[in-house]
Structure formats: structure tokens, C-alpha cells
N, C-alpha and C. Protein backbone atom coordinates (compact mmCIF):
# COMPACT_ATOMS: atom_id res chain seq x y z
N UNK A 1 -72.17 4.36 -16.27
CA UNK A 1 -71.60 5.10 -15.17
C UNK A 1 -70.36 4.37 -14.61
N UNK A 2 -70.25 2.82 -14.42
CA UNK A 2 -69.37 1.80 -13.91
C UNK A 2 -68.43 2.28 -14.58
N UNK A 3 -68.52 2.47 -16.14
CA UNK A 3 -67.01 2.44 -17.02
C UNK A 3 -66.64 3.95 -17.05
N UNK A 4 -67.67 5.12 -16.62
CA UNK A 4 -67.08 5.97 -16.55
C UNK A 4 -66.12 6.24 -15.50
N UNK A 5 -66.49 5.85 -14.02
CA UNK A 5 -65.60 5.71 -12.94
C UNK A 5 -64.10 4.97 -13.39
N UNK A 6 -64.47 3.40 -13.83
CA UNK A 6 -63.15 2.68 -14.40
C UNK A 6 -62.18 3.51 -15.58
N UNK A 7 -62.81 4.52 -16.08
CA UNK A 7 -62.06 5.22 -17.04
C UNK A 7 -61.39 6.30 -16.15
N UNK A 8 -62.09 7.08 -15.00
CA UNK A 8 -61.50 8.01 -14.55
C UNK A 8 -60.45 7.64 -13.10
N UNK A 9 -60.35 6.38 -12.79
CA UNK A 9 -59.47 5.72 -12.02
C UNK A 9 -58.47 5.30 -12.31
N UNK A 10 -58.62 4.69 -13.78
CA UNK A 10 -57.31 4.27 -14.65
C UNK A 10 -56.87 5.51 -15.28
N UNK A 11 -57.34 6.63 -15.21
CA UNK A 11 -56.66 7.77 -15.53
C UNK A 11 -55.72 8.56 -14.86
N UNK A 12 -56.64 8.18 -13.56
CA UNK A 12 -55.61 8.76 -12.33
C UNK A 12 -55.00 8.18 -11.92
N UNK A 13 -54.99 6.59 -11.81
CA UNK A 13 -53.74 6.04 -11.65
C UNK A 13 -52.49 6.08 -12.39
N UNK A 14 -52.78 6.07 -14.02
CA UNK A 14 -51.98 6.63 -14.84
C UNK A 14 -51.19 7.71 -14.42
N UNK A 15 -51.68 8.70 -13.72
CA UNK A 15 -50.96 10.17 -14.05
C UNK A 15 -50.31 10.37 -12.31
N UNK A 16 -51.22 9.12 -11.66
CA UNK A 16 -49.74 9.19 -10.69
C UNK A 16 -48.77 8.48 -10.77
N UNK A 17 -49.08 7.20 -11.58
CA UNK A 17 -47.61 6.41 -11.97
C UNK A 17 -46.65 7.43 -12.60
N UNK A 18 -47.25 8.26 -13.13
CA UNK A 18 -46.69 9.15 -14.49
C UNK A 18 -45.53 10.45 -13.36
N UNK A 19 -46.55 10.83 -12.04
CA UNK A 19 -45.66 11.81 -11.49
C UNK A 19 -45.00 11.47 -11.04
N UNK A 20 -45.06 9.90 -10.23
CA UNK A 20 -43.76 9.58 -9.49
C UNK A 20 -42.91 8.76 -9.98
N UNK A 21 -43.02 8.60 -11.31
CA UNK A 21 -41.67 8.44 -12.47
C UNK A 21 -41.03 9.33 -12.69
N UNK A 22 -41.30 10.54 -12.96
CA UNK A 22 -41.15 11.73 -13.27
C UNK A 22 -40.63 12.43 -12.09
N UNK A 23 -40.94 12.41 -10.69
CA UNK A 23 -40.00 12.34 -9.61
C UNK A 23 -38.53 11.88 -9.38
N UNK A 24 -38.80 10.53 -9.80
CA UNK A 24 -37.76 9.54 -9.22
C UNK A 24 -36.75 10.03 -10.38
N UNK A 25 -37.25 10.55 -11.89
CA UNK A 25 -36.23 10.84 -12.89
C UNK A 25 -36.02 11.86 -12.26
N UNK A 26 -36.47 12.96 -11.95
CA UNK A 26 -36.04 13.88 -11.28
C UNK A 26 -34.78 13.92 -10.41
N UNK A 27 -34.85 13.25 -9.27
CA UNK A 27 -34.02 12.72 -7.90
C UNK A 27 -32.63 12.27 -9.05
N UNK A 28 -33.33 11.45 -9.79
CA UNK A 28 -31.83 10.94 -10.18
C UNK A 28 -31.18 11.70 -11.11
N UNK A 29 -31.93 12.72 -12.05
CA UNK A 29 -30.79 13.50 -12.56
C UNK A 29 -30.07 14.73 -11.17
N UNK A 30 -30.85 14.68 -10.39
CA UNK A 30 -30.04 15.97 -9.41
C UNK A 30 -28.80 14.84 -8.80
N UNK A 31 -29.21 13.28 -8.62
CA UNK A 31 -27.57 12.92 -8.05
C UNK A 31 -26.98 12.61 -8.88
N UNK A 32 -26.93 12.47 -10.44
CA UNK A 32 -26.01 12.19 -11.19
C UNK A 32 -25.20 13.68 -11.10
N UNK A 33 -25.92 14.97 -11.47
CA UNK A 33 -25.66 16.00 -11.83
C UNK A 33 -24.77 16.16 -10.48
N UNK A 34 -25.59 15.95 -9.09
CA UNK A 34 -24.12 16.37 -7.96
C UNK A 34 -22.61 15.58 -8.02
N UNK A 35 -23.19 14.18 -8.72
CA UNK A 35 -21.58 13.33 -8.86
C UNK A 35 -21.10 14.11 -9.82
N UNK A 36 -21.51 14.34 -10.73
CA UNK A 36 -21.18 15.10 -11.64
C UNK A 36 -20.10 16.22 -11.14
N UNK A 37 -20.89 17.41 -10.61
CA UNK A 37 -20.13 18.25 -10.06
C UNK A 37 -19.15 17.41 -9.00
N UNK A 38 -19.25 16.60 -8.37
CA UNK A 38 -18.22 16.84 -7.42
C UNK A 38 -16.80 16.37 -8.22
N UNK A 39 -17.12 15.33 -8.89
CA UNK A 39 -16.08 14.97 -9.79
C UNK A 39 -15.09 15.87 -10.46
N UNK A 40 -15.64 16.66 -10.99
CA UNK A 40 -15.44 18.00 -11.66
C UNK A 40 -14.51 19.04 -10.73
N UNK A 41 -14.99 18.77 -9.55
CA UNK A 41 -14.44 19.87 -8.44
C UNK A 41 -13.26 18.83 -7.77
N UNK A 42 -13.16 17.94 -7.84
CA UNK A 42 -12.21 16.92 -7.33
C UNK A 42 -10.89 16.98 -8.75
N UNK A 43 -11.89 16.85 -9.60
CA UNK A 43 -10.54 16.94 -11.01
C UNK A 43 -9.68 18.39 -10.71
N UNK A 44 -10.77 19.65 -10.94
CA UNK A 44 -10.46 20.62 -10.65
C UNK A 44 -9.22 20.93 -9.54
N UNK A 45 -9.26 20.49 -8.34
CA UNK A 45 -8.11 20.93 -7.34
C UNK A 45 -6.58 20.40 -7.98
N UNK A 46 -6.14 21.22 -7.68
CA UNK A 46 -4.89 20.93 -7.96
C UNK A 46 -3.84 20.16 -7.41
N UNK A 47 -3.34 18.82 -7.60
CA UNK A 47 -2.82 17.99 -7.00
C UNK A 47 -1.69 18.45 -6.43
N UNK A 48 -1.32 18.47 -5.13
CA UNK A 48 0.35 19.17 -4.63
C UNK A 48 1.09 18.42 -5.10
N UNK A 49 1.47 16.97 -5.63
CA UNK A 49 2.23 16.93 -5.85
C UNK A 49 2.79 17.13 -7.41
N UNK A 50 2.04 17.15 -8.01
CA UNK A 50 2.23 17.13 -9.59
C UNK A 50 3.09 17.70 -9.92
N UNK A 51 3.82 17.55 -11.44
CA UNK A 51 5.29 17.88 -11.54
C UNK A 51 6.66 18.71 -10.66
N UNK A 52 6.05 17.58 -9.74
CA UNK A 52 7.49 16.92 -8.50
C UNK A 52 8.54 16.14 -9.26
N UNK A 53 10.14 16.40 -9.11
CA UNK A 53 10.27 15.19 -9.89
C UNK A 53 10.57 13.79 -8.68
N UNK A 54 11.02 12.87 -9.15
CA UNK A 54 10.46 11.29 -8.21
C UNK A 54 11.27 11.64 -7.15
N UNK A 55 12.70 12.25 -7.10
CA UNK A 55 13.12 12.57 -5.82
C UNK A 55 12.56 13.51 -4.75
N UNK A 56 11.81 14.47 -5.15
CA UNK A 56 11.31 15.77 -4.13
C UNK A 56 9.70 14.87 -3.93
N UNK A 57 9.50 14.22 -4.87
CA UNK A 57 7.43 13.51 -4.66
C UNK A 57 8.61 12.48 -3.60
N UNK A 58 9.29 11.83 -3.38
CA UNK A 58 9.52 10.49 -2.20
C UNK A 58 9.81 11.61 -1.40
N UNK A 59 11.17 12.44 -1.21
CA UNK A 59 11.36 13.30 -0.13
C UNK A 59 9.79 13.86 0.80
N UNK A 60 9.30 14.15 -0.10
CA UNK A 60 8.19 15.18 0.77
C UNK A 60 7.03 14.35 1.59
N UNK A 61 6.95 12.81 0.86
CA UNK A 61 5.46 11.97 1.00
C UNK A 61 6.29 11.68 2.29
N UNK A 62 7.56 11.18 2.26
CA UNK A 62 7.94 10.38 3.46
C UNK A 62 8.19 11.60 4.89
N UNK A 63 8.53 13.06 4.41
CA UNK A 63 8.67 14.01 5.53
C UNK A 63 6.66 14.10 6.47
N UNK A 64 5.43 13.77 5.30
CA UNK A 64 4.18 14.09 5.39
C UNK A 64 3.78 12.87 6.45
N UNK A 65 4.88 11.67 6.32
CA UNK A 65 4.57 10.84 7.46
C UNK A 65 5.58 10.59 8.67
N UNK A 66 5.91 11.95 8.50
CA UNK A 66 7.23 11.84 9.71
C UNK A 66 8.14 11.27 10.07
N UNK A 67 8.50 11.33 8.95
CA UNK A 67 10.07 10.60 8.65
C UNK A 67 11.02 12.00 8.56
N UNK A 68 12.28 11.54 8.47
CA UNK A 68 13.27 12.34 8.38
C UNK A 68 14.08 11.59 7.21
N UNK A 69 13.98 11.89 5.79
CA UNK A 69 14.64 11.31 4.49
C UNK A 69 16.01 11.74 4.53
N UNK A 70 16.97 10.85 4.22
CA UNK A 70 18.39 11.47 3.90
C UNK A 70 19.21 10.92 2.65
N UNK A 71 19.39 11.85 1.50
CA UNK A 71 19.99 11.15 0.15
C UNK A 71 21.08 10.33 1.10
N UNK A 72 21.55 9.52 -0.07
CA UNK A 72 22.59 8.66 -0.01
C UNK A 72 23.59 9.13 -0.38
N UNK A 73 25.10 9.32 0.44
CA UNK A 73 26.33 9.93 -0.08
C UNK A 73 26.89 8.93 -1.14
N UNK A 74 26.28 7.86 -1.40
CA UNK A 74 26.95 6.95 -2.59
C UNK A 74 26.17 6.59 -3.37
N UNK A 75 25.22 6.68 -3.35
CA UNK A 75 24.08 6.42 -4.73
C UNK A 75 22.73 7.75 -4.69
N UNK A 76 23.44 8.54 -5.63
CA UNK A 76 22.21 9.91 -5.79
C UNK A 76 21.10 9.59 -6.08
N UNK A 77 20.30 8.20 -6.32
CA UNK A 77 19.20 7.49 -6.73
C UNK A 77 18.90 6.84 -5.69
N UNK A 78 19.40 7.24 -3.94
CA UNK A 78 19.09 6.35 -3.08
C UNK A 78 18.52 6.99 -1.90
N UNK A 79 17.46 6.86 -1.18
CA UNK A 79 17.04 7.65 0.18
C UNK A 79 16.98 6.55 1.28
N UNK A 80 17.66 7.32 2.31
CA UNK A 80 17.88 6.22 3.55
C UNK A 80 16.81 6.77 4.45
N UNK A 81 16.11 6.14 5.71
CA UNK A 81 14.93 6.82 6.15
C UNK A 81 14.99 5.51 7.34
N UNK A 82 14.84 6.01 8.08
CA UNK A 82 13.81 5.78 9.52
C UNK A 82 12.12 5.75 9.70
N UNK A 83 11.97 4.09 10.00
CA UNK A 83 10.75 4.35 10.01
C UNK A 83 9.83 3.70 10.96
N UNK A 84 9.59 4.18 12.23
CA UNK A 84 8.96 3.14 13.08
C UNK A 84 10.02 3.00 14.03
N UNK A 85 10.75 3.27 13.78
CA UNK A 85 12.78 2.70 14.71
C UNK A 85 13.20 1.84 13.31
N UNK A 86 12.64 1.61 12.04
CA UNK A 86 13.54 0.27 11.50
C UNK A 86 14.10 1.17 10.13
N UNK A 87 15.37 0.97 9.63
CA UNK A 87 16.00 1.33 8.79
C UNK A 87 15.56 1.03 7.17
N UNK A 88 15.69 1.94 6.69
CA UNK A 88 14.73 1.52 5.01
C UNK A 88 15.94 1.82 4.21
N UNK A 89 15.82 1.45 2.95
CA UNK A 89 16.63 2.19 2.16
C UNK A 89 15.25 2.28 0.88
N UNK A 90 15.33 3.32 -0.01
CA UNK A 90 14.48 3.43 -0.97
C UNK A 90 15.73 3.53 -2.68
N UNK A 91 15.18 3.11 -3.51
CA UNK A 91 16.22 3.43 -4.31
C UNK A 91 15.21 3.54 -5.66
N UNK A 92 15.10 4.71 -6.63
CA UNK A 92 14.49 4.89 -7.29
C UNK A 92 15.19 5.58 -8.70
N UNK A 93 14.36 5.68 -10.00
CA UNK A 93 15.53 6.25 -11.30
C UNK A 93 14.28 7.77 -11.54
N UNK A 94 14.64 8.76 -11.71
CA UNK A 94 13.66 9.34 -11.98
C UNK A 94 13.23 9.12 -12.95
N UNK A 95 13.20 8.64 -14.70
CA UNK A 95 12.30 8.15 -15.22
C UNK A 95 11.43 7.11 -15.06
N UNK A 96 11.87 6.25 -13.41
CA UNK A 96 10.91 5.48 -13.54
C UNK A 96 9.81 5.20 -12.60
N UNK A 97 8.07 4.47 -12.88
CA UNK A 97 7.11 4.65 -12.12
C UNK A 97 7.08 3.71 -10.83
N UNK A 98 8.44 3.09 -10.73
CA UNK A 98 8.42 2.23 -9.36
C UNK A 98 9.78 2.83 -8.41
N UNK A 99 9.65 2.18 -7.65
CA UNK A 99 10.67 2.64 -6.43
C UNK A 99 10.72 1.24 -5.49
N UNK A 100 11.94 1.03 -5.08
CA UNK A 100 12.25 -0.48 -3.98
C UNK A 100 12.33 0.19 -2.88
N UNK A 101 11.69 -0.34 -2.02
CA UNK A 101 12.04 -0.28 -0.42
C UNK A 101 12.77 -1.33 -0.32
N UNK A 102 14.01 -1.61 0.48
CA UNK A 102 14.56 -2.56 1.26
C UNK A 102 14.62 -2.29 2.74
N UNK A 103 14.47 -3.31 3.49
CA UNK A 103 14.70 -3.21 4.90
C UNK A 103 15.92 -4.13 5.36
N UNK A 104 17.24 -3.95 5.71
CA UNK A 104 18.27 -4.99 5.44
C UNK A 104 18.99 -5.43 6.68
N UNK A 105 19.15 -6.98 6.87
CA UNK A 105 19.87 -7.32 8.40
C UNK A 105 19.06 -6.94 9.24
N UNK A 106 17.81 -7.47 9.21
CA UNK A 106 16.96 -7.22 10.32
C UNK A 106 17.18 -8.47 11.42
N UNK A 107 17.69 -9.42 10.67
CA UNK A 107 17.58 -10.46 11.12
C UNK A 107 18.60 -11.28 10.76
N UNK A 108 20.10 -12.19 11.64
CA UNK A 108 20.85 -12.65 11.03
C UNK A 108 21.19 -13.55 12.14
N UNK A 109 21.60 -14.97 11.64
CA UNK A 109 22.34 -15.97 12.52
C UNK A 109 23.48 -16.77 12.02
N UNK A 110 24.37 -17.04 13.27
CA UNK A 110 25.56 -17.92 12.00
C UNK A 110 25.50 -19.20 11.72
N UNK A 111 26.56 -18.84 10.97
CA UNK A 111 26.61 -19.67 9.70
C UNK A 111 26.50 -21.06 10.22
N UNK A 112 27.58 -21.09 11.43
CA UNK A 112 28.12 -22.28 11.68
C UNK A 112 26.80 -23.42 12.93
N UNK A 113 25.60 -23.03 12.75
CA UNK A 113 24.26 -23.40 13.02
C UNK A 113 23.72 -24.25 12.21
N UNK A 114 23.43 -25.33 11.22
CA UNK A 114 23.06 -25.80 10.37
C UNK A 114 21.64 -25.82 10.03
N UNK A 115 21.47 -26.30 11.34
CA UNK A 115 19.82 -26.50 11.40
C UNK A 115 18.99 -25.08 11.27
N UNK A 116 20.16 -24.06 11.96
CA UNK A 116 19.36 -22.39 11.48
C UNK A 116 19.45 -22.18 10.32
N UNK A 117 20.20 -22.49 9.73
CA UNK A 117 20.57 -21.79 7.87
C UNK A 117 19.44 -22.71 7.41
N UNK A 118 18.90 -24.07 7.90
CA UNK A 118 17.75 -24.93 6.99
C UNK A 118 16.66 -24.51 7.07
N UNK A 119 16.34 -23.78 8.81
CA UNK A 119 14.94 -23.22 9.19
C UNK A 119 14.86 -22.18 8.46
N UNK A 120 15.47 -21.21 8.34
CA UNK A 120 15.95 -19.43 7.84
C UNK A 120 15.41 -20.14 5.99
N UNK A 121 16.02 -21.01 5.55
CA UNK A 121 15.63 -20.92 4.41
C UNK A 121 14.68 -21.57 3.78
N UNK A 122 14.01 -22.35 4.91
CA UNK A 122 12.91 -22.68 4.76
C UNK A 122 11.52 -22.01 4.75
N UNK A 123 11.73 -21.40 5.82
CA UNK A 123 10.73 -19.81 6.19
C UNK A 123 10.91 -18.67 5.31
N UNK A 124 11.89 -18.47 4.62
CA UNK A 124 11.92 -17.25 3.26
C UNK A 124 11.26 -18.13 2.32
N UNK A 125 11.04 -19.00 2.06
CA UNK A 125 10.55 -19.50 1.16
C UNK A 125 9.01 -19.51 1.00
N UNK A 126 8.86 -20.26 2.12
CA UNK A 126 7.41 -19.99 2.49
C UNK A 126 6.80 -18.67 2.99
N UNK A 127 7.41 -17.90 3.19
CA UNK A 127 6.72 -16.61 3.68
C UNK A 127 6.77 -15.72 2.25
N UNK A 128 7.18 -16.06 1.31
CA UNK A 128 7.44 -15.49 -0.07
C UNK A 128 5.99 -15.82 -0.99
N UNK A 129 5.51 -16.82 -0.24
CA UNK A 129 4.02 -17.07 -1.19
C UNK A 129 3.18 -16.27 -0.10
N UNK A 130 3.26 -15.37 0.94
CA UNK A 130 2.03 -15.21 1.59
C UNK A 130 1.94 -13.92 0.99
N UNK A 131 2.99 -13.20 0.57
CA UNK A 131 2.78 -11.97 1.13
C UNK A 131 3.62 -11.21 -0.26
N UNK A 132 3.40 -10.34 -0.72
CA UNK A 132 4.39 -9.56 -2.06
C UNK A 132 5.53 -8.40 -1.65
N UNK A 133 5.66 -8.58 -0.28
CA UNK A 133 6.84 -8.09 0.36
C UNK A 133 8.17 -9.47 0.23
N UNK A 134 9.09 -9.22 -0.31
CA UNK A 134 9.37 -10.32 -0.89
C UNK A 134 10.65 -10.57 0.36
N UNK A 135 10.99 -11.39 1.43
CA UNK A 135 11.92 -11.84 1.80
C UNK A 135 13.67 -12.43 1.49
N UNK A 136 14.56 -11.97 1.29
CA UNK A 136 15.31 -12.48 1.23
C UNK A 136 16.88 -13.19 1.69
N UNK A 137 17.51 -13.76 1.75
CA UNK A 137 18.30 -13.80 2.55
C UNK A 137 20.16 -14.22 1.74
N UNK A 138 21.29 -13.25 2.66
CA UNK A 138 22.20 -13.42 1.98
C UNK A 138 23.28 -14.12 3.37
N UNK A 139 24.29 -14.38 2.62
CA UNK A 139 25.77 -14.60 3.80
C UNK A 139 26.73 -13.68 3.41
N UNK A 140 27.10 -13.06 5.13
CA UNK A 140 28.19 -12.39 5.03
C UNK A 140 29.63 -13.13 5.57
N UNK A 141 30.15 -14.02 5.10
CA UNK A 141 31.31 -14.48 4.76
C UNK A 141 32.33 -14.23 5.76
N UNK A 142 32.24 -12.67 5.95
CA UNK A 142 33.91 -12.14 6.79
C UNK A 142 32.86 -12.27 8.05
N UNK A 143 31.70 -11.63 8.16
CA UNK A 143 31.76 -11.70 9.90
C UNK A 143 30.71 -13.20 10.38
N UNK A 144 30.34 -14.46 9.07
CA UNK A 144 30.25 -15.77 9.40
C UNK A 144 28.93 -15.68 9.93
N UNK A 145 28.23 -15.02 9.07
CA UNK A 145 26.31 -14.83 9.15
C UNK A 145 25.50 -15.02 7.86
N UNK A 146 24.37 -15.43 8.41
CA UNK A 146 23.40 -15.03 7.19
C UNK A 146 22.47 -14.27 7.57
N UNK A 147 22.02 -13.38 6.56
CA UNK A 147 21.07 -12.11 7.08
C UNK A 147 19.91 -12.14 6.39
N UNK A 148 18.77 -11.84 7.36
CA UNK A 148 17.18 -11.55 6.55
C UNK A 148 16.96 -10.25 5.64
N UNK A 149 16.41 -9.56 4.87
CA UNK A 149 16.26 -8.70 4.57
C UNK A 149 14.62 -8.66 3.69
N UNK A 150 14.03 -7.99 3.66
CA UNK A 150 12.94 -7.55 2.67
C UNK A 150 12.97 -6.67 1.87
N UNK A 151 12.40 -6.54 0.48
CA UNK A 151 12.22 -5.85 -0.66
C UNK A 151 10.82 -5.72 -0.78
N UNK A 152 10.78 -4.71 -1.76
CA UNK A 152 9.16 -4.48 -2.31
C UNK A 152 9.21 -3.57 -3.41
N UNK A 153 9.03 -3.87 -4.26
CA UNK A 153 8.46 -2.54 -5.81
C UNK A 153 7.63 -2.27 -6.19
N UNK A 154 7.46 -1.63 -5.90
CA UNK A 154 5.86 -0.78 -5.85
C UNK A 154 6.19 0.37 -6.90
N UNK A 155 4.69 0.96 -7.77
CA UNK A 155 4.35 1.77 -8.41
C UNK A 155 4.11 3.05 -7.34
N UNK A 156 4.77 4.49 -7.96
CA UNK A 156 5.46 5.46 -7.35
C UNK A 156 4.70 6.50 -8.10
N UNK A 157 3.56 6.85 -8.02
CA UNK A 157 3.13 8.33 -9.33
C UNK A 157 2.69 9.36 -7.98
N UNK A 158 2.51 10.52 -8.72
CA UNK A 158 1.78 12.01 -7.82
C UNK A 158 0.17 11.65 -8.09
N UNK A 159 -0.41 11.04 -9.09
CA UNK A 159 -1.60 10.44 -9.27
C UNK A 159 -2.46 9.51 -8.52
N UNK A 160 -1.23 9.12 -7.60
CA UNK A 160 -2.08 8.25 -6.55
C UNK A 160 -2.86 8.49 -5.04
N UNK A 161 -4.24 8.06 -5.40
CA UNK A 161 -4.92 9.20 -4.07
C UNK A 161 -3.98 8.51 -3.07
N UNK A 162 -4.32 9.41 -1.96
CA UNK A 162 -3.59 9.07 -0.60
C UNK A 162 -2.49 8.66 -0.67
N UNK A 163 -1.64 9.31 -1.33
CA UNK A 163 -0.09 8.93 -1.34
C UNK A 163 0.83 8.68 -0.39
N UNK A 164 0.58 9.29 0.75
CA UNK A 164 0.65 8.95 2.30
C UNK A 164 0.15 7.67 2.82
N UNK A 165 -0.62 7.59 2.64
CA UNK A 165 -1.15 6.28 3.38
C UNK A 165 -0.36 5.17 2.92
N UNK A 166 -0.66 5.12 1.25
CA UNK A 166 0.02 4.33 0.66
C UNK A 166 1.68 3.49 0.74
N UNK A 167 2.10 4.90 0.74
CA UNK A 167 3.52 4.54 0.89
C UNK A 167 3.72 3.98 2.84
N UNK A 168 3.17 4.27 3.71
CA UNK A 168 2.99 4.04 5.02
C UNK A 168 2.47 2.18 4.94
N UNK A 169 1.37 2.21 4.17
CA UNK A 169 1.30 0.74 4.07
C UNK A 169 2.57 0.19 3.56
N UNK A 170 3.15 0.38 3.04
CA UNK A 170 4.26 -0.40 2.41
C UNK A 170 5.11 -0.81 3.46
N UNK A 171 5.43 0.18 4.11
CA UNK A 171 6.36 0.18 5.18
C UNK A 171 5.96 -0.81 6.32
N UNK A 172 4.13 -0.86 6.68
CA UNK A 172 3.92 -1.71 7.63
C UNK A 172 3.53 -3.22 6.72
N UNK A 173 3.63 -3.29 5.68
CA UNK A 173 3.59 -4.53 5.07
C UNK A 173 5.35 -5.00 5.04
N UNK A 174 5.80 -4.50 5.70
CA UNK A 174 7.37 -5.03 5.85
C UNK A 174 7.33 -5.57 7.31
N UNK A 175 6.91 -4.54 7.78
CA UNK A 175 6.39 -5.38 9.30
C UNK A 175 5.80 -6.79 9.54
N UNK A 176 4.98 -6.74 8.91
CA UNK A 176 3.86 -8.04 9.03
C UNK A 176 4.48 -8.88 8.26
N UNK A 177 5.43 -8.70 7.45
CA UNK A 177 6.10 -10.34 7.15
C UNK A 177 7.19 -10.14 7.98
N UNK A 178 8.08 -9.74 8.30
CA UNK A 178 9.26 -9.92 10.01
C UNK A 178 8.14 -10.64 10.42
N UNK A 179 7.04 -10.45 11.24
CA UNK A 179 6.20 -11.18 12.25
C UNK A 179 5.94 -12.76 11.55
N UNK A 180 5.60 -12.75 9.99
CA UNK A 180 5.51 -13.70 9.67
C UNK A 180 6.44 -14.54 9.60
N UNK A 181 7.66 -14.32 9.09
CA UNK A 181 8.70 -14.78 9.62
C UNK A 181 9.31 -15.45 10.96
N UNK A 182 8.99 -14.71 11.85
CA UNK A 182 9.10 -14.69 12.94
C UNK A 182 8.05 -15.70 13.53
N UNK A 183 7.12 -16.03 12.99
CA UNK A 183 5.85 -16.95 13.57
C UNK A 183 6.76 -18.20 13.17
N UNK A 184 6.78 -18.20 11.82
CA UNK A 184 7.09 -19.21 10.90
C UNK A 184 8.58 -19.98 11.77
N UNK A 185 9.53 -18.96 11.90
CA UNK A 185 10.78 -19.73 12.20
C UNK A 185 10.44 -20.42 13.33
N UNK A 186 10.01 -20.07 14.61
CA UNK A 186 9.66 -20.41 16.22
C UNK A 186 8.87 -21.83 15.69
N UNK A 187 7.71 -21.54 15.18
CA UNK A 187 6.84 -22.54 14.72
C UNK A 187 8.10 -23.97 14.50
N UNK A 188 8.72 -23.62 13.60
CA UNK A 188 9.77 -24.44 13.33
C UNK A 188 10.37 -25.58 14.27
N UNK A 189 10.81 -24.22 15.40
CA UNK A 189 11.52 -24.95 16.31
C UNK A 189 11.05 -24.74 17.81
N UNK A 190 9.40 -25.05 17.80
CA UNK A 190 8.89 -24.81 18.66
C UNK A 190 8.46 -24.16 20.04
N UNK A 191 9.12 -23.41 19.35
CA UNK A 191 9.06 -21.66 20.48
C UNK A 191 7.83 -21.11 19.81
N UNK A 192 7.63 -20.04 21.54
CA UNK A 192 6.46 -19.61 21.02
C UNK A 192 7.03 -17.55 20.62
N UNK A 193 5.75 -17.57 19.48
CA UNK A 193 5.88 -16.19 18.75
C UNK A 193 6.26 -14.82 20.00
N UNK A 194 7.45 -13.79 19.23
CA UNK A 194 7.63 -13.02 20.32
C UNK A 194 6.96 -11.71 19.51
N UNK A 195 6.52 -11.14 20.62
CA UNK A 195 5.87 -9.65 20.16
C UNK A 195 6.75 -8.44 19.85
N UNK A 196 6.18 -8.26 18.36
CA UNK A 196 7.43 -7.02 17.76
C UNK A 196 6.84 -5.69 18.69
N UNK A 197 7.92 -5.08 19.50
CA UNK A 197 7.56 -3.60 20.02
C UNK A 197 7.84 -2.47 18.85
């Protein structure tokens, strides 16, 4: 009688291990099958921007973050833009998958300063390893300055989710090295950091 009970306990334990395997396979083919579908329905929509060519996909991403884009009367490969209050220039080829932001003369002191032209090029230097917004700095000769400026090249497709956001980060990753900059030089010469409005 003992082993008949032990036979009919290990039977039924069996066949509930058995249903709630058979559950849990259950559960998981219905969420593969919903990733499934949603994937499918995500492929499915139709991307707005897709065969844009690179000038009307920058025109439109930068109007979607409230900008006001304006070609360049001297380089047809160039969009000038407002962004935040700070001046951009974008310059792009339509065959190709990147595009430069520059932000230029944000920042300039003269020449005839020594110790500024050593700090200035000390701080592009170092602010060039923090950050892939790349700093740079030139002299303008006739009016006896040197000027800050930033670059960035970034990959440019209609394939990229949130294409908005994206390109918006770029713009505030130009920001945050000015500030870094701006920490960096004061640091220098022991002033304290001023707050970008």
C-alpha cells in the first residue's frame, strides 16, 4: 500500500512539474511572439525621414528642434543655425554619412597677453582628452587675437532612432566643453568658474 501511495505522489508530482513547465513555456512563447510582433510593427512604420537627401534630413531635424536653418550664400554644402543664442555652422557632402558642427570665436583674447595665449593653449589641450567635442584654437593676425572654437563629426543617417535628440545632444555637448574650458582656464588663473546663461 506504502509504494502504492509513493507511486501515486511521484506521479503527481511529476505531472505538476510537467504543467508548470508547460506554463512557463507557454508565457514565454506569448512574450517572444509579442517582441516579435512589436518588432515587426516598429520595422513596419515608415521612417519620415527616409530617402531625404542629407540637406532636407539636416534642414528638417534641426527646424524639429527649433531652430531656424539657413544655407550658406558661399558654400552650398554649408548650414548656418542658431542654437540656444550660440552660432553653429554645419557643413556636410551629400554622399557622405558624417556632418561637422563648428561653433567659432566663442571665445578670443589678445595676442599681446602671453601668459593668456599659454593658459588658452594649455586648456585646449587638456580639454581635448575629456571630451570628443574637439576644441580648437586659431590667430587672427589683422585684428591681434586668438580665438576658441569647437568641432565635432558625427555620423548623420535617417536610420538613427531619435534623430532629434541626437543631433540636440551634439549641440549641448559643445556646451559642456565651453564650461569645461571655462573651468579649466579660471582654474588656471585662479578665478572662480562663471555660470554659462
Amino acid at each position: 500500500m506504502a509504494d502504492t501511495l509513493n507511486i501515486v505522489i511521484f506521479v503527481t508530482v511529476i505531472a505538476i512539474i510537467a504543467v508548470w513547465f508547460r506554463s512557463r513555456e507557454d508565457k514565454l512563447k506569448e512574450t517572444i511572439a509579442s517582441q516579435v510582433r512589436q518588432a515587426e510593427e516598429t520595422l513596419a512604420k515608415k521612417n519620415p525621414y527616409e530617402g531625404m537627401s542629407r540637406k532636407t534630413l539636416l534642414m528638417t531635424v534641426l527646424q524639429e528642434i527649433n531652430c531656424q536653418p539657413e544655407e550658406s550664400k558661399d558654400d552650398p554644402e554649408r548650414i548656418i543655425v542658431a542654437y540656444q543664442g550660440e552660432h553653429f555652422i554645419i557643413d556636410y557632402a551629400e554622399e557622405s554619412k558624417y556632418i561637422s558642427i563648428h561653433d567659432v570665436w566663442w571665445y578670443n583674447a589678445p595676442l599681446d597677453d602671453i601668459e593668456q595665449l599659454s593658459n588658452i593653449r594649455k586648456v585646449v589641450n587638456a580639454c581635448n582628452f575629456d571630451n570628443h567635442t574637439t576644441l580648437i584654437y586659431t590667430i587672427n593676425t589683422e585684428e591681434n587675437v586668438i580665438g576658441v572654437h569647437t568641432r565635432q563629426s558625427m555620423v548623420f543617417l535617417p536610420e538613427i532612432p531619435n534623430l532629434k535628440d541626437y543631433l540636440a545632444s551634439q549641440f549641448m555637448d559643445s556646451f559642456r566643453q565651453h564650461q569645461n574650458f571655462f573651468t579649466r582656464l579660471n582654474a588656471l588663473k585662479g578665478e572662480a568658474v562663471p555660470k554659462e546663461t
